[in-house]
PDB file of N, CA and C in Angstrom:
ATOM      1  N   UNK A   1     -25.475 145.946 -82.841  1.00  0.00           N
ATOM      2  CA  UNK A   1     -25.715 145.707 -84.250  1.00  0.00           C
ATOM      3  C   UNK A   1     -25.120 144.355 -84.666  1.00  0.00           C
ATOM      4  N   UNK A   2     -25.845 144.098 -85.492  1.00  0.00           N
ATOM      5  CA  UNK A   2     -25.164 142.492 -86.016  1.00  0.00           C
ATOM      6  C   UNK A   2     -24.209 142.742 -87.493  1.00  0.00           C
ATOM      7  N   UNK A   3     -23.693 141.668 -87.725  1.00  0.00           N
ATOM      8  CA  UNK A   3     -22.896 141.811 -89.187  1.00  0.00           C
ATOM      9  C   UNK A   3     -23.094 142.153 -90.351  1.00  0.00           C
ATOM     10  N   UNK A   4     -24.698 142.765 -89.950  1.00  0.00           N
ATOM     11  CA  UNK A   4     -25.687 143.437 -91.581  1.00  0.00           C
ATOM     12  C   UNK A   4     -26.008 144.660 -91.326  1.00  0.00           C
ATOM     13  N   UNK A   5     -25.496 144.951 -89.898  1.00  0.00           N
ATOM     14  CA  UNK A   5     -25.272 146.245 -89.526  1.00  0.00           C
ATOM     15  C   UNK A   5     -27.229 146.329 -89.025  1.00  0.00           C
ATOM     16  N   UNK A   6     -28.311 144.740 -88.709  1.00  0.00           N
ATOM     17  CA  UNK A   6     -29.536 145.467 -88.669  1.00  0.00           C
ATOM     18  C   UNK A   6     -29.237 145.101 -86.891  1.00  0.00           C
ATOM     19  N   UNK A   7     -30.599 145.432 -86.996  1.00  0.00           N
ATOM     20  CA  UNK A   7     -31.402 145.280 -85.578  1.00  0.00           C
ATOM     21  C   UNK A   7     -30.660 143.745 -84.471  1.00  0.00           C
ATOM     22  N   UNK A   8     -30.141 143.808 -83.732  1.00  0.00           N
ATOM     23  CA  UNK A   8     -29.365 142.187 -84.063  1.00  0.00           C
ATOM     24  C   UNK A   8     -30.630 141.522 -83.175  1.00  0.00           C
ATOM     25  N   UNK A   9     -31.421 142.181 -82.765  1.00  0.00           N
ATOM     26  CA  UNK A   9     -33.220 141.628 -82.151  1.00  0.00           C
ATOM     27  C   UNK A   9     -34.254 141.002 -83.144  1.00  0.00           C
ATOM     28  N   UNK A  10     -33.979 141.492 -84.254  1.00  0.00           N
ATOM     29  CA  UNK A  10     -34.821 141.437 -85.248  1.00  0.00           C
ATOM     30  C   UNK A  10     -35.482 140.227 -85.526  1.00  0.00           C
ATOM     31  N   UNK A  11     -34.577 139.332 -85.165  1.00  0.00           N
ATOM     32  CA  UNK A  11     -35.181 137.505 -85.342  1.00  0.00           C
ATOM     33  C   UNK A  11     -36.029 137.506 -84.329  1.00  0.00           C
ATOM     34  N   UNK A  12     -36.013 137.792 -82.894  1.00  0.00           N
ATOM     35  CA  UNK A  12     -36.927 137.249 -82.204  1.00  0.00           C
ATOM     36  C   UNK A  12     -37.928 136.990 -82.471  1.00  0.00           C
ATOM     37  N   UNK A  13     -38.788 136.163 -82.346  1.00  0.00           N
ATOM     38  CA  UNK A  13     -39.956 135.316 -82.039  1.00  0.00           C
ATOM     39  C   UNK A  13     -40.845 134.944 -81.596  1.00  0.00           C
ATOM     40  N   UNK A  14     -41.491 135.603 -80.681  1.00  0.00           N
ATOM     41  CA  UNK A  14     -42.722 135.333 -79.610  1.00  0.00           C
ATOM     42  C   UNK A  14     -43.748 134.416 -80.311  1.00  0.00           C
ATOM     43  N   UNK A  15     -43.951 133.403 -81.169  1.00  0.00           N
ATOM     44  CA  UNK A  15     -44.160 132.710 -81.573  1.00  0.00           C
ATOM     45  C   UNK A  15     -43.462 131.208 -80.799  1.00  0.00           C
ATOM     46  N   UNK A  16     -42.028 131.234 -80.979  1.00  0.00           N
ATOM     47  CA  UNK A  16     -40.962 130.365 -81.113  1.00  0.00           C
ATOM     48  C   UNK A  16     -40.581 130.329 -79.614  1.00  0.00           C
ATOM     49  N   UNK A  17     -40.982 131.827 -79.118  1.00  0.00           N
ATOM     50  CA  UNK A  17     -40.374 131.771 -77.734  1.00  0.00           C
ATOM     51  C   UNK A  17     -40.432 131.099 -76.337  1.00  0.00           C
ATOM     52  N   UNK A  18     -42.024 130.770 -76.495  1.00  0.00           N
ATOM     53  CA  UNK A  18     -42.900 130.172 -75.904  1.00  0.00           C
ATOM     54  C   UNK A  18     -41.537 128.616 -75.269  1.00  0.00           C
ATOM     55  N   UNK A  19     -41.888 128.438 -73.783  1.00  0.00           N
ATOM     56  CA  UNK A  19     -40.604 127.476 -73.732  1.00  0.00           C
ATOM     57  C   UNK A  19     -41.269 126.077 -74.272  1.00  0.00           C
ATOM     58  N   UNK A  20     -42.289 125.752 -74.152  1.00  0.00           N
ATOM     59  CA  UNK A  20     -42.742 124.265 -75.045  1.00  0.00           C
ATOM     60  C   UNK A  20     -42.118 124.624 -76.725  1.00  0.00           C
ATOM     61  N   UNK A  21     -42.969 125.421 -77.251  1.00  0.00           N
ATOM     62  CA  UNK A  21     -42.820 125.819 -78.749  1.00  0.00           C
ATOM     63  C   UNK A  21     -41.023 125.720 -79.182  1.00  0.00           C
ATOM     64  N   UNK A  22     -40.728 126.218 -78.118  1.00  0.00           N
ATOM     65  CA  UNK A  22     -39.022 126.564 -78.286  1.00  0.00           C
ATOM     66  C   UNK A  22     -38.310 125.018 -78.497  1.00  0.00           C
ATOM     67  N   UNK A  23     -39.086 123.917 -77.407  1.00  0.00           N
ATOM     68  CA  UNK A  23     -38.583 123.260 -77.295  1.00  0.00           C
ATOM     69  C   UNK A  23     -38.412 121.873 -78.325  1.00  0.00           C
ATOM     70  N   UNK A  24     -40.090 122.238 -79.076  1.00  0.00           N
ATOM     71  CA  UNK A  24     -40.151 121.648 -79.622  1.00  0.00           C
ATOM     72  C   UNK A  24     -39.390 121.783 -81.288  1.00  0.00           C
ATOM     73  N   UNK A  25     -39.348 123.255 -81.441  1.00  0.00           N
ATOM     74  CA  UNK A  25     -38.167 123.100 -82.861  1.00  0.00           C
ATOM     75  C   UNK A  25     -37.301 122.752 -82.312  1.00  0.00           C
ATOM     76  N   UNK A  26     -36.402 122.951 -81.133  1.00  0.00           N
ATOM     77  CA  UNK A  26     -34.987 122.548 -80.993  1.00  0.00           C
ATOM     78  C   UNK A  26     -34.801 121.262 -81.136  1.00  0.00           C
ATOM     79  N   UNK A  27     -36.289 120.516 -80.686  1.00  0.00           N
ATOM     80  CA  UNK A  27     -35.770 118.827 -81.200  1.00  0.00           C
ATOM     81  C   UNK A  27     -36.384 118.659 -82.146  1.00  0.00           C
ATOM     82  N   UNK A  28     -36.741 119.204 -83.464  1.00  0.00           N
ATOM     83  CA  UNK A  28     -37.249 119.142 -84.777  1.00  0.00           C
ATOM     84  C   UNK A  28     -35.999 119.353 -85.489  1.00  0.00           C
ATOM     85  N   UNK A  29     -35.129 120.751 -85.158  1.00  0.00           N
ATOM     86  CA  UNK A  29     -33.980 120.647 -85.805  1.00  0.00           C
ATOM     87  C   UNK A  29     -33.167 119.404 -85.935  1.00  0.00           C
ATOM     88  N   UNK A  30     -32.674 119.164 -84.412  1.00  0.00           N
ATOM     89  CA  UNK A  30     -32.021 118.214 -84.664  1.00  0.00           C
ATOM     90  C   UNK A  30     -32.026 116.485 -85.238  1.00  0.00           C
ATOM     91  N   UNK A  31     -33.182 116.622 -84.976  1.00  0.00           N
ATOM     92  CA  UNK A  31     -34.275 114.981 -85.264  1.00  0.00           C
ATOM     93  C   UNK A  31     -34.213 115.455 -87.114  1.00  0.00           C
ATOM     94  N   UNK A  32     -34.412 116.490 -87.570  1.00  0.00           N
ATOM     95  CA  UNK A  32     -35.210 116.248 -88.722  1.00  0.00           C
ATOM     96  C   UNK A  32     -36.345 116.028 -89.038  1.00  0.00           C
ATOM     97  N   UNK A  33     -36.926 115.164 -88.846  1.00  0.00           N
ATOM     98  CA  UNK A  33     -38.371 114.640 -88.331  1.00  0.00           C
ATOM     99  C   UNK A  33     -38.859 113.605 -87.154  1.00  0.00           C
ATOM    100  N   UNK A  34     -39.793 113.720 -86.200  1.00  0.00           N
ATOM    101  CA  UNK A  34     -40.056 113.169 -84.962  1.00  0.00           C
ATOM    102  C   UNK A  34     -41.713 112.708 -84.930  1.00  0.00           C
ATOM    103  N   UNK A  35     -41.685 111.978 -84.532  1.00  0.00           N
ATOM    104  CA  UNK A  35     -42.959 111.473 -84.374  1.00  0.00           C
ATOM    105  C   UNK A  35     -43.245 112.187 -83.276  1.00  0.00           C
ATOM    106  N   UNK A  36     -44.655 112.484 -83.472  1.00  0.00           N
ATOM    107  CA  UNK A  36     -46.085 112.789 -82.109  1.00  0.00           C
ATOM    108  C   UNK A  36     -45.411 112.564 -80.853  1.00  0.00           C
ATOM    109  N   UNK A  37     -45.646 111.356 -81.087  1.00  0.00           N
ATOM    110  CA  UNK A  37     -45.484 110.283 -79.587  1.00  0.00           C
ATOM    111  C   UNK A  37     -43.837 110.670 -78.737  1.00  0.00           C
ATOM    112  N   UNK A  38     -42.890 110.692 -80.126  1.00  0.00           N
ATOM    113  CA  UNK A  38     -41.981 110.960 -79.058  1.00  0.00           C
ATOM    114  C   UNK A  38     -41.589 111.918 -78.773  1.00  0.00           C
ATOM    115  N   UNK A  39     -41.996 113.314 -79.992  1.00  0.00           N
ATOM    116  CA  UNK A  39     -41.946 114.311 -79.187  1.00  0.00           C
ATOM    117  C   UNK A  39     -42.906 115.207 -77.771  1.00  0.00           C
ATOM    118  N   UNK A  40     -43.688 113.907 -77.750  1.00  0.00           N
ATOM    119  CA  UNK A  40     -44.726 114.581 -76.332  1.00  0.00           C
ATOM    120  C   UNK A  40     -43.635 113.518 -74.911  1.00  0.00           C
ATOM    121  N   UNK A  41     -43.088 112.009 -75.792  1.00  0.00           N
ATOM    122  CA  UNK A  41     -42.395 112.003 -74.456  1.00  0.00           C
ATOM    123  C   UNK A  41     -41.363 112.482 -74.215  1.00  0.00           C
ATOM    124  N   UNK A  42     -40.343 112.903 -74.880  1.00  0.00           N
ATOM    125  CA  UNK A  42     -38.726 113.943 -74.380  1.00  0.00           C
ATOM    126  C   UNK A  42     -39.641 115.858 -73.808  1.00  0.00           C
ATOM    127  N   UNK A  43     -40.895 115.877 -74.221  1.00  0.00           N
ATOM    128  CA  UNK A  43     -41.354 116.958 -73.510  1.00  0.00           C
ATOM    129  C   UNK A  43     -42.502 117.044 -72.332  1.00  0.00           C
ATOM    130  N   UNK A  44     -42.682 115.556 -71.872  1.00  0.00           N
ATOM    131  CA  UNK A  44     -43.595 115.161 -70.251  1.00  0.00           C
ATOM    132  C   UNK A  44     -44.565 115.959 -71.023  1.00  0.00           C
ATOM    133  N   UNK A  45     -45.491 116.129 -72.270  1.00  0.00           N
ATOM    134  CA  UNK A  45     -47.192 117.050 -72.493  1.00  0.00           C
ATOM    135  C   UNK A  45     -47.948 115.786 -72.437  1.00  0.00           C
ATOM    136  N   UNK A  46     -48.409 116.016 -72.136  1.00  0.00           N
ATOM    137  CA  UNK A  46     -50.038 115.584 -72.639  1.00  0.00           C
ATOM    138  C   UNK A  46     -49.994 115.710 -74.221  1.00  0.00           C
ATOM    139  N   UNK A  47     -51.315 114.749 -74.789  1.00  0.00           N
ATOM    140  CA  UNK A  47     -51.525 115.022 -76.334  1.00  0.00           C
ATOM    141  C   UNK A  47     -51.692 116.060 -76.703  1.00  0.00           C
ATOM    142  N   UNK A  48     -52.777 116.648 -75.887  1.00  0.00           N
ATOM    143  CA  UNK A  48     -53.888 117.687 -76.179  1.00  0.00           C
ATOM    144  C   UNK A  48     -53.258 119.162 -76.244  1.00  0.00           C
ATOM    145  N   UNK A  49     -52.093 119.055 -74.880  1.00  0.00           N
ATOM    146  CA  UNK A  49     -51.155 120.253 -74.437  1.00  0.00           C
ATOM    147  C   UNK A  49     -50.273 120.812 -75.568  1.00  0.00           C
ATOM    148  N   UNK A  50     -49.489 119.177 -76.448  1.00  0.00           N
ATOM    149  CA  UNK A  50     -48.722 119.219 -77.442  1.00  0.00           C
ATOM    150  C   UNK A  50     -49.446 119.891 -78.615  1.00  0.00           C
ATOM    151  N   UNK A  51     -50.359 119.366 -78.492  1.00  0.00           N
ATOM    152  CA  UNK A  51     -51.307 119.869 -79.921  1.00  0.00           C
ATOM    153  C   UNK A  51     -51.632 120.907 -79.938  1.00  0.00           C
ATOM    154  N   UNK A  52     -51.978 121.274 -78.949  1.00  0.00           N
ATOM    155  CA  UNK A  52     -51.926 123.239 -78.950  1.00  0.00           C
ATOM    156  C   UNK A  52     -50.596 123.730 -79.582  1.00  0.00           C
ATOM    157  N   UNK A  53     -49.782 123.357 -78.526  1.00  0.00           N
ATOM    158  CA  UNK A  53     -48.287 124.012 -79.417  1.00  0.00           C
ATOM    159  C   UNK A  53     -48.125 123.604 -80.754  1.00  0.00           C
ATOM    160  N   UNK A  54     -48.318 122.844 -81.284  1.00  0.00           N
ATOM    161  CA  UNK A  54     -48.101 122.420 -82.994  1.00  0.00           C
ATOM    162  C   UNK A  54     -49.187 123.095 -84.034  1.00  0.00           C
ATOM    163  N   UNK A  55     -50.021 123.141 -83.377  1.00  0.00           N
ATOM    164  CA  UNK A  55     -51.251 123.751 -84.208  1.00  0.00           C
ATOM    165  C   UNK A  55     -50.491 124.945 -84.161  1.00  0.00           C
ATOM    166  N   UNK A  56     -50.564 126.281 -83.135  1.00  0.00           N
ATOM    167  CA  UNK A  56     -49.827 127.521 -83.223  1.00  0.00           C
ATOM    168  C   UNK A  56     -48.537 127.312 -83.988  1.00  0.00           C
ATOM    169  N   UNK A  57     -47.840 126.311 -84.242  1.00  0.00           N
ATOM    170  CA  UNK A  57     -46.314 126.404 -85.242  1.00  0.00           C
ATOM    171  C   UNK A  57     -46.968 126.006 -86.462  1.00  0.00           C
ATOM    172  N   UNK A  58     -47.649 125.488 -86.800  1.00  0.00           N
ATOM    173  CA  UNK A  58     -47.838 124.767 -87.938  1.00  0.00           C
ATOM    174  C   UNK A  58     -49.190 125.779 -88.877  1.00  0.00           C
ATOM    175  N   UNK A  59     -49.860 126.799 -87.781  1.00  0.00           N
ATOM    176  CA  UNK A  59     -50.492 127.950 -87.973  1.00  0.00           C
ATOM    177  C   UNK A  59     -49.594 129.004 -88.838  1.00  0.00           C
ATOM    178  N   UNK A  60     -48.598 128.946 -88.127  1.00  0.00           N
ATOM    179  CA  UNK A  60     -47.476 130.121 -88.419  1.00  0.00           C
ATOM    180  C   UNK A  60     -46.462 130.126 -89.552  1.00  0.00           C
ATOM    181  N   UNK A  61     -46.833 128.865 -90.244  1.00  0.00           N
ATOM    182  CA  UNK A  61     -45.858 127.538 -91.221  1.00  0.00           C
ATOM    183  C   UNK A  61     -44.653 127.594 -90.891  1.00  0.00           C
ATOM    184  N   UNK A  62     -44.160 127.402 -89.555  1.00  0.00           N
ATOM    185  CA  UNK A  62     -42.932 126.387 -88.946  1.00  0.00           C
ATOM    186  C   UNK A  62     -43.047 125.127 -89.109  1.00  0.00           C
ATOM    187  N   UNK A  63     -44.173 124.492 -89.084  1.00  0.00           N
ATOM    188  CA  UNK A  63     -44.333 123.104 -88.856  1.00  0.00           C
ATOM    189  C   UNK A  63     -45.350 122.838 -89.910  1.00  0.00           C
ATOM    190  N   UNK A  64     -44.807 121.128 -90.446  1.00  0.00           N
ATOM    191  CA  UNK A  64     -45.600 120.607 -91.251  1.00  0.00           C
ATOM    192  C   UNK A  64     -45.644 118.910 -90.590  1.00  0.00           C
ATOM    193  N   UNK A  65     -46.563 118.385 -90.921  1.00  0.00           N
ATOM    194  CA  UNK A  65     -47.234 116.829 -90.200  1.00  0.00           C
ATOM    195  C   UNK A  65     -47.216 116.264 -91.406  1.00  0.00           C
ATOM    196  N   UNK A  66     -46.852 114.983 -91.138  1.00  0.00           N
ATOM    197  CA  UNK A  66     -47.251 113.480 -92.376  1.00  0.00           C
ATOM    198  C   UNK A  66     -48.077 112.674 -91.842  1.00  0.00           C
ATOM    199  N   UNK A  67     -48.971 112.331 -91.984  1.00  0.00           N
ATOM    200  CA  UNK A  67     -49.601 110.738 -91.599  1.00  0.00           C
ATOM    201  C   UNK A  67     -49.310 109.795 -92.022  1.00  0.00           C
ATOM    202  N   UNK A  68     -49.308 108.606 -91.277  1.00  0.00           N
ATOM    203  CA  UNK A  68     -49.043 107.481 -91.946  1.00  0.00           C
ATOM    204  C   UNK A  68     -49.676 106.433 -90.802  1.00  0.00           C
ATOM    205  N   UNK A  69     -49.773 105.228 -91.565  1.00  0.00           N
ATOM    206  CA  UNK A  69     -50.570 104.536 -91.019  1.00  0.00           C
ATOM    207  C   UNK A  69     -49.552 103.019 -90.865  1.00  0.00           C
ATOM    208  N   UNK A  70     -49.425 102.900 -89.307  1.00  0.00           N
ATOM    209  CA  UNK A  70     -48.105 101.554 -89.041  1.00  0.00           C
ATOM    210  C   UNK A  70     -48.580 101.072 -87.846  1.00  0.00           C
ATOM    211  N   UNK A  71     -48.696  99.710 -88.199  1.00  0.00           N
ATOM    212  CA  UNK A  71     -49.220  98.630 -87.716  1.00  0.00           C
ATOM    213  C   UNK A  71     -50.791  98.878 -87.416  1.00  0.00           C
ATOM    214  N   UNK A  72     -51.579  99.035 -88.190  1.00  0.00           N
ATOM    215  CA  UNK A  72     -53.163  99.708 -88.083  1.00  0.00           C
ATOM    216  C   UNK A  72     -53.577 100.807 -87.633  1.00  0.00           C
ATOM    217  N   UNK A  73     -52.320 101.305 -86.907  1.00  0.00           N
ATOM    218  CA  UNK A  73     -52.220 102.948 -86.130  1.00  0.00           C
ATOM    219  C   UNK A  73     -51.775 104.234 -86.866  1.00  0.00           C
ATOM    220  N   UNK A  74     -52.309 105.231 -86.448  1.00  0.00           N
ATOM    221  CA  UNK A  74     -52.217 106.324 -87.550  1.00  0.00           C
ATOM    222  C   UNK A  74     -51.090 107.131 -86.576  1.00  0.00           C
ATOM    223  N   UNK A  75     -50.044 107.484 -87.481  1.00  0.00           N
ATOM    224  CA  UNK A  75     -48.808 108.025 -86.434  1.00  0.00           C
ATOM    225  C   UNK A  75     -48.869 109.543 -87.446  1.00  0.00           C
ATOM    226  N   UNK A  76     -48.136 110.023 -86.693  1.00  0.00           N
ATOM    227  CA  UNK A  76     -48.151 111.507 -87.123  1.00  0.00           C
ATOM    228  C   UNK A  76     -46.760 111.750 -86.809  1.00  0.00           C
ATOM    229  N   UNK A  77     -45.822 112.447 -87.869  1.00  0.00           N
ATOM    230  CA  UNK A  77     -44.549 112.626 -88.001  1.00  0.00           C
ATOM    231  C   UNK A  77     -44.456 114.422 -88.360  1.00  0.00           C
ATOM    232  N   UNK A  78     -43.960 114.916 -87.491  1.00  0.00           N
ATOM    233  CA  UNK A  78     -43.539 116.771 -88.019  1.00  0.00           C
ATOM    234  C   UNK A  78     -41.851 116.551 -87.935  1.00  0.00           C
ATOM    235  N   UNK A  79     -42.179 117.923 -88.630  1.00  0.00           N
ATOM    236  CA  UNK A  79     -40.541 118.552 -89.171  1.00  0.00           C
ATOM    237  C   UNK A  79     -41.095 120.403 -89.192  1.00  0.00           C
ATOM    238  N   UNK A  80     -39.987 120.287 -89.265  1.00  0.00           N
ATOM    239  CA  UNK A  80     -39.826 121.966 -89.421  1.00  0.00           C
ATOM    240  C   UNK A  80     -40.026 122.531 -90.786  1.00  0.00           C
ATOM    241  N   UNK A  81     -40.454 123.774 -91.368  1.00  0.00           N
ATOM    242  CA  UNK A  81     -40.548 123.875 -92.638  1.00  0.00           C
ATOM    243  C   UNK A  81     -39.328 124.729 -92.766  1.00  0.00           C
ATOM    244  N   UNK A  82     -38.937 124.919 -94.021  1.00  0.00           N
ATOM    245  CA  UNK A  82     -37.851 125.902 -94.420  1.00  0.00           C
ATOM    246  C   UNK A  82     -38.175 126.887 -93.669  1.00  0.00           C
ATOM    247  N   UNK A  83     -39.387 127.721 -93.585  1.00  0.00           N
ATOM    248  CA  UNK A  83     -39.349 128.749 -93.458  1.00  0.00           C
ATOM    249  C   UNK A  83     -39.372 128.896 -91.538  1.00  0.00           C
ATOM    250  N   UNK A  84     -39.627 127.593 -91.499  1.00  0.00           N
ATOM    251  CA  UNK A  84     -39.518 127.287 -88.950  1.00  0.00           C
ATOM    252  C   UNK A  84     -38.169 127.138 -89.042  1.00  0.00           C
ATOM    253  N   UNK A  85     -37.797 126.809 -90.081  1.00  0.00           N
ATOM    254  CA  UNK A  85     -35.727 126.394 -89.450  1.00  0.00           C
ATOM    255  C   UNK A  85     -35.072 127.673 -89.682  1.00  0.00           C
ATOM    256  N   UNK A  86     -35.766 128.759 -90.408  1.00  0.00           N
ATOM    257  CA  UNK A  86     -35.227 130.005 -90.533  1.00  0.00           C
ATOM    258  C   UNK A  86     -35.025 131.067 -89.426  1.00  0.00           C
ATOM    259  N   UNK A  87     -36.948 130.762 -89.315  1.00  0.00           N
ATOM    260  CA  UNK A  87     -37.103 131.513 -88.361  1.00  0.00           C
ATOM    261  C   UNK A  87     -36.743 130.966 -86.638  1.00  0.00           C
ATOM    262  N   UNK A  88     -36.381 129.832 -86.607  1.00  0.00           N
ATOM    263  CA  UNK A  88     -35.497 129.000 -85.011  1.00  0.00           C
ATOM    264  C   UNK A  88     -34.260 129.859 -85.117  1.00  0.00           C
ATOM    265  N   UNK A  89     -33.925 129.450 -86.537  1.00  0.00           N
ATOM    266  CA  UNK A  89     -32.489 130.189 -86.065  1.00  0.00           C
ATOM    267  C   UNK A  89     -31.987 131.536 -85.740  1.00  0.00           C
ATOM    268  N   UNK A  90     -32.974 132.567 -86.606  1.00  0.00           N
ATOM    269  CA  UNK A  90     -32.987 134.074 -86.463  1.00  0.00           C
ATOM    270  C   UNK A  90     -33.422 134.091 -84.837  1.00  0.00           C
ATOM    271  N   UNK A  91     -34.435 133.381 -84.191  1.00  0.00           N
ATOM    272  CA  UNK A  91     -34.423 133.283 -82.479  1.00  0.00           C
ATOM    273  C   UNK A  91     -33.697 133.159 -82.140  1.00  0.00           C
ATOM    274  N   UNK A  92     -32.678 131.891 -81.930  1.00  0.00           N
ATOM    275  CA  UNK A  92     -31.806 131.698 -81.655  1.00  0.00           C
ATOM    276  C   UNK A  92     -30.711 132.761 -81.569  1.00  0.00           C
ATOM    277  N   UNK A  93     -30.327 133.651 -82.513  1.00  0.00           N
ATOM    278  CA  UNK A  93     -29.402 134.608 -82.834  1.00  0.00           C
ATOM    279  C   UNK A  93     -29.681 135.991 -82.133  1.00  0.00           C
ATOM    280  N   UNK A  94     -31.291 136.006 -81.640  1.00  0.00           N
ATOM    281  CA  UNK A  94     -31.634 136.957 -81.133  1.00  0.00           C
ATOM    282  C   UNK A  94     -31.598 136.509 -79.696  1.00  0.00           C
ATOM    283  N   UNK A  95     -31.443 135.757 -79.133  1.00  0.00           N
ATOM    284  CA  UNK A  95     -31.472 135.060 -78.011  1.00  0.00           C
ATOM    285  C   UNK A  95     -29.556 134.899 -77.155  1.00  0.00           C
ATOM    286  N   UNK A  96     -29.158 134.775 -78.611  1.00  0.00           N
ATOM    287  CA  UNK A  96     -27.519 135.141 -77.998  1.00  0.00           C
ATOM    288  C   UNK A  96     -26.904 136.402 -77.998  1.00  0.00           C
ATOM    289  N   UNK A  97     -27.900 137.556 -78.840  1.00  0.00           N
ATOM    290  CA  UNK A  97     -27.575 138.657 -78.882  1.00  0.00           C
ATOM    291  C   UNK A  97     -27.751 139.337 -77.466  1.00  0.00           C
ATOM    292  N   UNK A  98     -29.223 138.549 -77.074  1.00  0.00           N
ATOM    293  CA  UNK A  98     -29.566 139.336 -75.723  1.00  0.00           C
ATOM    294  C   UNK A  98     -28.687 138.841 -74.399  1.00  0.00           C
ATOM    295  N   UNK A  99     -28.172 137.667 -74.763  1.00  0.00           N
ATOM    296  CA  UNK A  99     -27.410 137.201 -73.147  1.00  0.00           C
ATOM    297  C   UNK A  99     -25.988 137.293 -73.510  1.00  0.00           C
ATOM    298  N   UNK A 100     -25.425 138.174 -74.272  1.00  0.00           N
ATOM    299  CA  UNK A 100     -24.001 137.853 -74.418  1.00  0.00           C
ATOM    300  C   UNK A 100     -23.684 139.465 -74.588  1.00  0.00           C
ATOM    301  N   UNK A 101     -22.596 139.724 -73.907  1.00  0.00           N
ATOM    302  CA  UNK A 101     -22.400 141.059 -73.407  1.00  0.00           C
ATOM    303  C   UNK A 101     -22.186 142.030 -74.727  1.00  0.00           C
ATOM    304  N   UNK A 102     -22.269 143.112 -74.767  1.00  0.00           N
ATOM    305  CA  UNK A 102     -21.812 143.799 -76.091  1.00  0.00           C
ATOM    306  C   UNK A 102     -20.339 143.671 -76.600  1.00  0.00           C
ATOM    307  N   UNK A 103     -19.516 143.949 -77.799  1.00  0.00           N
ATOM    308  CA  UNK A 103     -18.551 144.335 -77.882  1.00  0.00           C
ATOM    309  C   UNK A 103     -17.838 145.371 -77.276  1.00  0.00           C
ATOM    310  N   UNK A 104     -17.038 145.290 -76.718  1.00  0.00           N
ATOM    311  CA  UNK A 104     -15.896 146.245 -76.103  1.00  0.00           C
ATOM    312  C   UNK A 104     -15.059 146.902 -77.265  1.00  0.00           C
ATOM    313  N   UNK A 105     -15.382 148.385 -77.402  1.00  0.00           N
ATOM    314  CA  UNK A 105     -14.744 148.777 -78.761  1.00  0.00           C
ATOM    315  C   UNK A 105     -13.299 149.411 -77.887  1.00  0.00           C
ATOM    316  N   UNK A 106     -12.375 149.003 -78.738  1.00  0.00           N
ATOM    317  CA  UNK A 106     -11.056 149.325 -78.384  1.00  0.00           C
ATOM    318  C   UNK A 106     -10.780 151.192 -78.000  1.00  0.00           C
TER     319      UNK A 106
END
């Protein structure tokens, strides 16, 4: 049980879980916002590969895109939405629930 006394699984994610998808909020969190380009290069995808995974987050409203247009090129910038940084972290929490041993009650 967690400190609300719920489910301490309850965050998981099979959305989020996915190891690209995963990987890509973890560097959304910390970036804040990331361009296209460099989040396909810190993750070796392809465009097309990436774009699958963003479409499914951005399906799910984890993810939101800006366009903008620099040096005649159209760049594309995501971030996480309130409601993807919620749900990363409730993964996350469900993810340390599952690999970290139970409490030892006295």
């Amino acid at each position: 049980m967690n400190a609300e006394g719920g489910d301490p699984l309850e965050g998981f994610d099979t959305t989020i879980h996915a190891p690209h998808r995963l990987r890509i909020c973890a560097l959304l969190e910390i970036a804040g916002e990331a361009e296209f380009a460099l989040i396909q290069k810190q993750l070796g995808l392809s465009a097309s590969a990436l774009s699958k995974h963003v479409t499914v987050l951005m399906d799910a409203g984890y993810v939101e895109q800006r366009k903008a247009v620099r040096e005649t090129r159209q760049r594309v910038w995501l971030r996480l939405t309130r409601q993807g940084r919620t749900a990363y972290q409730g993964h996350l929490t469900a993810l340390r629930a599952i690999t970290q041993p139970p409490d030892q009650a006295p």
